[in-house]
N, C-alpha and C. Protein backbone atom coordinates (compact mmCIF):
# COMPACT_ATOMS: atom_id res chain seq x y z
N UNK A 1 5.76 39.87 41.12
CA UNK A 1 5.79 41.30 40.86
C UNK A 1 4.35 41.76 40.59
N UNK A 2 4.02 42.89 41.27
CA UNK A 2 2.59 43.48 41.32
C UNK A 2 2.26 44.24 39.74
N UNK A 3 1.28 43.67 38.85
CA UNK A 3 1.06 44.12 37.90
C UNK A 3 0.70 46.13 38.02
N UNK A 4 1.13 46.19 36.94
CA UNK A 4 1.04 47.92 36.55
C UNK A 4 0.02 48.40 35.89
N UNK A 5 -1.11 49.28 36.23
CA UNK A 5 -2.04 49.41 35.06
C UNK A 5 -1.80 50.75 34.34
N UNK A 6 -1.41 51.12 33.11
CA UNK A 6 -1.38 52.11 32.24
C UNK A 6 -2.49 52.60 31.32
N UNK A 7 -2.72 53.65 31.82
CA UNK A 7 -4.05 53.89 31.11
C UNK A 7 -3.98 55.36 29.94
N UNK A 8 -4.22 55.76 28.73
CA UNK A 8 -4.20 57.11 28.27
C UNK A 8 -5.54 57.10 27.14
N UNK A 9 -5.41 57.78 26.61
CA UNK A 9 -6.29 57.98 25.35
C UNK A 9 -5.78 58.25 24.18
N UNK A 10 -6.10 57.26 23.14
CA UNK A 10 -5.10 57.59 21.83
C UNK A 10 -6.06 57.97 20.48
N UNK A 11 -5.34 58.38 19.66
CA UNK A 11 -6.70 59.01 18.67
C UNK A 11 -6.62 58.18 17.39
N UNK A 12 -7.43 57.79 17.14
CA UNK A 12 -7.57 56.04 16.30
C UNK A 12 -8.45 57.18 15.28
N UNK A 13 -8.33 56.86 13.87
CA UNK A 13 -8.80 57.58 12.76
C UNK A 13 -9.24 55.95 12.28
N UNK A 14 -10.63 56.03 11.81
CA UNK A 14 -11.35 54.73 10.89
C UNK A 14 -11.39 55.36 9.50
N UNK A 15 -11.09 54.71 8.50
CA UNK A 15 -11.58 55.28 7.20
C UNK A 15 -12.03 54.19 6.23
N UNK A 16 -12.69 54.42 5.65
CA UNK A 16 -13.36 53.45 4.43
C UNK A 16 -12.73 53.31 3.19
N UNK A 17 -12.17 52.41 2.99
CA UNK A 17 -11.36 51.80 1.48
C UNK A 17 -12.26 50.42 0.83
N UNK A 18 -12.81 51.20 0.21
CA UNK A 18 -13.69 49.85 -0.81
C UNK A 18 -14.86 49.68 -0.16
N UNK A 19 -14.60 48.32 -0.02
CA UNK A 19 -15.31 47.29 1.64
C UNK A 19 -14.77 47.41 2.83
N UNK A 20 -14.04 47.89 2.75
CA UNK A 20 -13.34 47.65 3.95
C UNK A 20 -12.94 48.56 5.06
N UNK A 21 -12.46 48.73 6.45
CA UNK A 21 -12.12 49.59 7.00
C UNK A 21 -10.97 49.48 7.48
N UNK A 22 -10.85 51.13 7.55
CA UNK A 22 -9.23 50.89 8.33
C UNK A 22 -9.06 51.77 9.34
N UNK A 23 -8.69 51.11 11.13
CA UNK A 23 -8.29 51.98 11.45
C UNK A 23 -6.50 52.15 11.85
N UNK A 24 -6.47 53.23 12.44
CA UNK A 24 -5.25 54.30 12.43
C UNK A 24 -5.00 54.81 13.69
N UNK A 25 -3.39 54.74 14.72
CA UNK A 25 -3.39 55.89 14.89
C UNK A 25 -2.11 56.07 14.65
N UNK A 26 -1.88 57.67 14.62
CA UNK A 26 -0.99 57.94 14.31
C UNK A 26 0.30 57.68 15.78
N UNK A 27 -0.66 57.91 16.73
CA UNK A 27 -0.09 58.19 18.31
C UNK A 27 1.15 56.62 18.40
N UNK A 28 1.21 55.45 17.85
CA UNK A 28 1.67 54.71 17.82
C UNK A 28 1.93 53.89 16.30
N UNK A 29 1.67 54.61 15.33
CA UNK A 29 1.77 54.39 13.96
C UNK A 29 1.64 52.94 13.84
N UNK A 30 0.19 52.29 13.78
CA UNK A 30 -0.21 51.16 13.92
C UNK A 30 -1.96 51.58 12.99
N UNK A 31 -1.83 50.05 11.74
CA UNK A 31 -3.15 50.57 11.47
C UNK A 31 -3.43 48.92 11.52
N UNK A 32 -4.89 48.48 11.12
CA UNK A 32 -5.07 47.09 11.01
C UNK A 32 -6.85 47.26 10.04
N UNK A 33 -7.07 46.29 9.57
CA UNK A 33 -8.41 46.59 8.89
C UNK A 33 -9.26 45.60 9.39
N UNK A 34 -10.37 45.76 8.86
CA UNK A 34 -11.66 44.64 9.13
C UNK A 34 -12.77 45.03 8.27
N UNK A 35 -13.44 43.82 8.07
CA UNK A 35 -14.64 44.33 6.69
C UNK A 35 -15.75 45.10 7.32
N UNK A 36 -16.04 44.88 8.56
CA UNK A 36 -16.87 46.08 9.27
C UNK A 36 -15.91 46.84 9.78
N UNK A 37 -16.83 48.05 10.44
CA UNK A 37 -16.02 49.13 11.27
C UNK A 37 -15.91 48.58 12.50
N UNK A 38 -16.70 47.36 13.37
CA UNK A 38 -16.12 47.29 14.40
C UNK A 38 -15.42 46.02 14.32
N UNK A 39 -14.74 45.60 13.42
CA UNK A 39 -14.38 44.04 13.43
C UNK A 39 -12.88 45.67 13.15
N UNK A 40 -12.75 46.63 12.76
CA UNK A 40 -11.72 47.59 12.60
C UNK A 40 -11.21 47.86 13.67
N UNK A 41 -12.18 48.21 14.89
CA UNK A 41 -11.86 49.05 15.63
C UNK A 41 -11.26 47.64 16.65
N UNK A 42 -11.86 45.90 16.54
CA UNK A 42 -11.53 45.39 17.53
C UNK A 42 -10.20 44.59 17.23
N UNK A 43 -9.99 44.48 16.10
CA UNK A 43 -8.54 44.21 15.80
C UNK A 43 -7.53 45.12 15.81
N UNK A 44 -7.97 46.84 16.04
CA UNK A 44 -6.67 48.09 16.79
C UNK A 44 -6.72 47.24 17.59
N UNK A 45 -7.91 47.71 18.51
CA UNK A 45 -7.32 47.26 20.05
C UNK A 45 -6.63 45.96 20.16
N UNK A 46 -6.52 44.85 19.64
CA UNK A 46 -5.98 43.69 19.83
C UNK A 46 -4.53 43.65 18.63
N UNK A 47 -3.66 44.93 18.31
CA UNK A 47 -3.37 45.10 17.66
C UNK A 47 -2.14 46.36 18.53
N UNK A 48 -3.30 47.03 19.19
CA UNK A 48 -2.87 47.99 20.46
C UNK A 48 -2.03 47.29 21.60
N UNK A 49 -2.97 46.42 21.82
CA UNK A 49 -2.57 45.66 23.03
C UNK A 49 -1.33 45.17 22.71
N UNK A 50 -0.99 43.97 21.90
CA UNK A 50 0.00 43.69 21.31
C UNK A 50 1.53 44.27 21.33
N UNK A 51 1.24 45.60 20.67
CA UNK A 51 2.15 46.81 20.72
C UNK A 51 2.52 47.06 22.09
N UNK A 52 2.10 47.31 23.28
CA UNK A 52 2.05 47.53 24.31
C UNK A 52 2.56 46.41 25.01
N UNK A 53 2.17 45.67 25.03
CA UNK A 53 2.81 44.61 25.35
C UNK A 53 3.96 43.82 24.96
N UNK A 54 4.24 43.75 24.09
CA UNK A 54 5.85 43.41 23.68
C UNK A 54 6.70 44.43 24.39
N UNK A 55 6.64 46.13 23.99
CA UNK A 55 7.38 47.08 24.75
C UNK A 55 7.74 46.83 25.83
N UNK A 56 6.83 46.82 26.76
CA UNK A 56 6.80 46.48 27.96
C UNK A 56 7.77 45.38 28.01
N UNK A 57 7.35 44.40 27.52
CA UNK A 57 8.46 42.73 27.57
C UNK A 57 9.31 43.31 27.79
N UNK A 58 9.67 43.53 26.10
CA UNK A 58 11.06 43.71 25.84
C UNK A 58 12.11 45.19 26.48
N UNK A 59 10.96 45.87 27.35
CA UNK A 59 12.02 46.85 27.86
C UNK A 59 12.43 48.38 26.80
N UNK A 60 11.18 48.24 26.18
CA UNK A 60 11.45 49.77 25.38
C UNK A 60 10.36 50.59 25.46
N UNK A 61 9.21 50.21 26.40
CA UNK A 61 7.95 50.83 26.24
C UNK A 61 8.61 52.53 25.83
N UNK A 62 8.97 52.99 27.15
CA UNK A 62 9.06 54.44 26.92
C UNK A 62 10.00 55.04 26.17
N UNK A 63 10.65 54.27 25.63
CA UNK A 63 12.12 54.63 24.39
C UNK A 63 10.76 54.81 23.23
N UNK A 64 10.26 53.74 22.88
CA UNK A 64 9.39 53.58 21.38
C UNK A 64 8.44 54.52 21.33
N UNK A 65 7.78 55.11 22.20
CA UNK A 65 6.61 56.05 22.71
C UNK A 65 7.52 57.04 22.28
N UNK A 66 8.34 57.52 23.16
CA UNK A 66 9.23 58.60 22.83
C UNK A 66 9.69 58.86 21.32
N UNK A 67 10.21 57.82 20.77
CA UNK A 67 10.79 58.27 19.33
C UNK A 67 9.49 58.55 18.42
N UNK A 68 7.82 57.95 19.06
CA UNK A 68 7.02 58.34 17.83
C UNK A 68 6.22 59.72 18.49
N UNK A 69 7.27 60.65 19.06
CA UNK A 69 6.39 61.81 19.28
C UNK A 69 5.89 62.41 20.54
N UNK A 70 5.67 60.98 21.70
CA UNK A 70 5.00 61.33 22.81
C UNK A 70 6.29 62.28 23.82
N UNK A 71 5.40 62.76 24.63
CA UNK A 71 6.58 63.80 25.67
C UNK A 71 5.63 63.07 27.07
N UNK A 72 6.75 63.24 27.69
CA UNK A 72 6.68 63.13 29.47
C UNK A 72 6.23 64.36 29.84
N UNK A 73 5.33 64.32 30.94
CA UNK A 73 4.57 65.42 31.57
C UNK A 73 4.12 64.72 33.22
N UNK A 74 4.69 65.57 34.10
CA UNK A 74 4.77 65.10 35.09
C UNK A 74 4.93 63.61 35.19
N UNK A 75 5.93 62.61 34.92
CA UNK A 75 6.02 61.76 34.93
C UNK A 75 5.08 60.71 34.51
N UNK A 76 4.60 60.94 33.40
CA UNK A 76 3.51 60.19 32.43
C UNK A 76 3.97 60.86 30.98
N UNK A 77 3.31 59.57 30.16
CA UNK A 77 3.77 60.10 28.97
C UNK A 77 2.90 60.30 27.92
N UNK A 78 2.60 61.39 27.38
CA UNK A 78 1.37 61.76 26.95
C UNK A 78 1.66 61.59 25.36
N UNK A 79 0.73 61.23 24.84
CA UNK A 79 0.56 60.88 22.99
C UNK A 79 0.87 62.15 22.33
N UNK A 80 1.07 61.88 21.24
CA UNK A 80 0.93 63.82 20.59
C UNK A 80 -0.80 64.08 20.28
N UNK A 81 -0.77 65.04 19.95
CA UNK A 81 -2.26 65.63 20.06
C UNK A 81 -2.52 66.07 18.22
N UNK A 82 -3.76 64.86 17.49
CA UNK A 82 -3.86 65.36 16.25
C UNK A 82 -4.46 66.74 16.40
N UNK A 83 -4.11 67.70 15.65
CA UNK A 83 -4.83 69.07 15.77
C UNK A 83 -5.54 69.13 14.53
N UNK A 84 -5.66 68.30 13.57
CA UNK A 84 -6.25 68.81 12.56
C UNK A 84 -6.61 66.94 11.93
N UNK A 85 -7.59 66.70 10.90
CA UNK A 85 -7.74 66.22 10.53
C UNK A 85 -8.61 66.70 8.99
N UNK A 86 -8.48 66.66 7.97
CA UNK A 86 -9.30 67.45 7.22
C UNK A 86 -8.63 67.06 5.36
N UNK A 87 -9.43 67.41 4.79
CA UNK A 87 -9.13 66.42 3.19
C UNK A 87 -8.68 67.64 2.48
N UNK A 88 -7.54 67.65 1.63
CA UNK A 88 -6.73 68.57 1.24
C UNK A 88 -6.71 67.83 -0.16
N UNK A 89 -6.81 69.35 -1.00
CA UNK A 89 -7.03 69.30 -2.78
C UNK A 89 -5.56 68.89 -3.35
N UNK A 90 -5.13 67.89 -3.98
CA UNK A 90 -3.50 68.47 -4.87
C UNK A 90 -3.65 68.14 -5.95
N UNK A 91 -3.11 68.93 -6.99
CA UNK A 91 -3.13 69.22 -8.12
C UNK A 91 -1.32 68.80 -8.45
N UNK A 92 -1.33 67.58 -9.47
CA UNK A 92 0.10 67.47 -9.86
C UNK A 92 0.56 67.39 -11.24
N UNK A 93 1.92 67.67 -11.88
CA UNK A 93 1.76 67.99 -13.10
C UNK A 93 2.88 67.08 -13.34
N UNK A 94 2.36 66.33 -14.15
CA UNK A 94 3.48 65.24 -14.91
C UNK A 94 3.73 64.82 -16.27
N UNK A 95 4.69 64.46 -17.03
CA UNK A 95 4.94 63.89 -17.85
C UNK A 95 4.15 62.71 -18.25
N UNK A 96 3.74 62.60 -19.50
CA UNK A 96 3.36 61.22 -19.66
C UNK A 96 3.80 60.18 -20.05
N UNK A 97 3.48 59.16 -19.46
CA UNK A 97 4.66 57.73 -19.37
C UNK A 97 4.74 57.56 -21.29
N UNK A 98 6.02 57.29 -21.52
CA UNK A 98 6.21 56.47 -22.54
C UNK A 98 5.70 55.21 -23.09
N UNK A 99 5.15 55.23 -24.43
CA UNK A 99 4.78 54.17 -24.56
C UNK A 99 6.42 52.98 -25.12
N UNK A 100 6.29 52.13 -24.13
CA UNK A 100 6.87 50.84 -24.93
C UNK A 100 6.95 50.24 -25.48
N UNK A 101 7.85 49.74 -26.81
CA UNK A 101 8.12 49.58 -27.96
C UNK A 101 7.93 48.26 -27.93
């Protein structure tokens, strides 16, 4: 059987925790870390791949795509589109824990 090549663009978010990095995307809700940013970015992709590849195996590529969001467009299936990315203030109001006896 003649291999298939699938190609799109997905939007991978890196962020910094500690030492460490993490990336993200949401397009396949898959994150993975690495102590550099590109030891981050090369364990997505081998992390990506992975994902993609089992689907495929196992016969759900476009079921699993589908339930995290993506839509068909002319017979391809396109990621969702982050429109925003941006750091938001919250303010929360709580009780304070009990101390234990």
């Amino acid at each position: 059987m003649p291999r298939q090549r699938i190609q799109f663009n997905l939007p991978v978010s890196i962020l910094k925790e500690g030492k460490a990095f993490v990336a993200y995307s949401p397009a396949i809700d898959i994150s993975t870390v690495g102590e550099t940013f590109e030891e981050a970015q090369q364990r997505f992709e081998e992390a990506a791949n992975i994902f993609f590849e089992e689907t495929i195996e196992h016969q759900t590529f476009e079921e699993a795509l589908l339930e995290l969001g993506w839509r068909k467009e002319n017979k391809r299936l396109v990621p969702p589109i982050v429109i925003s990315n941006q750091t938001k203030l919250f303010s929360l109001s709580h009780d304070a824990p009990t101390p234990h006896a």
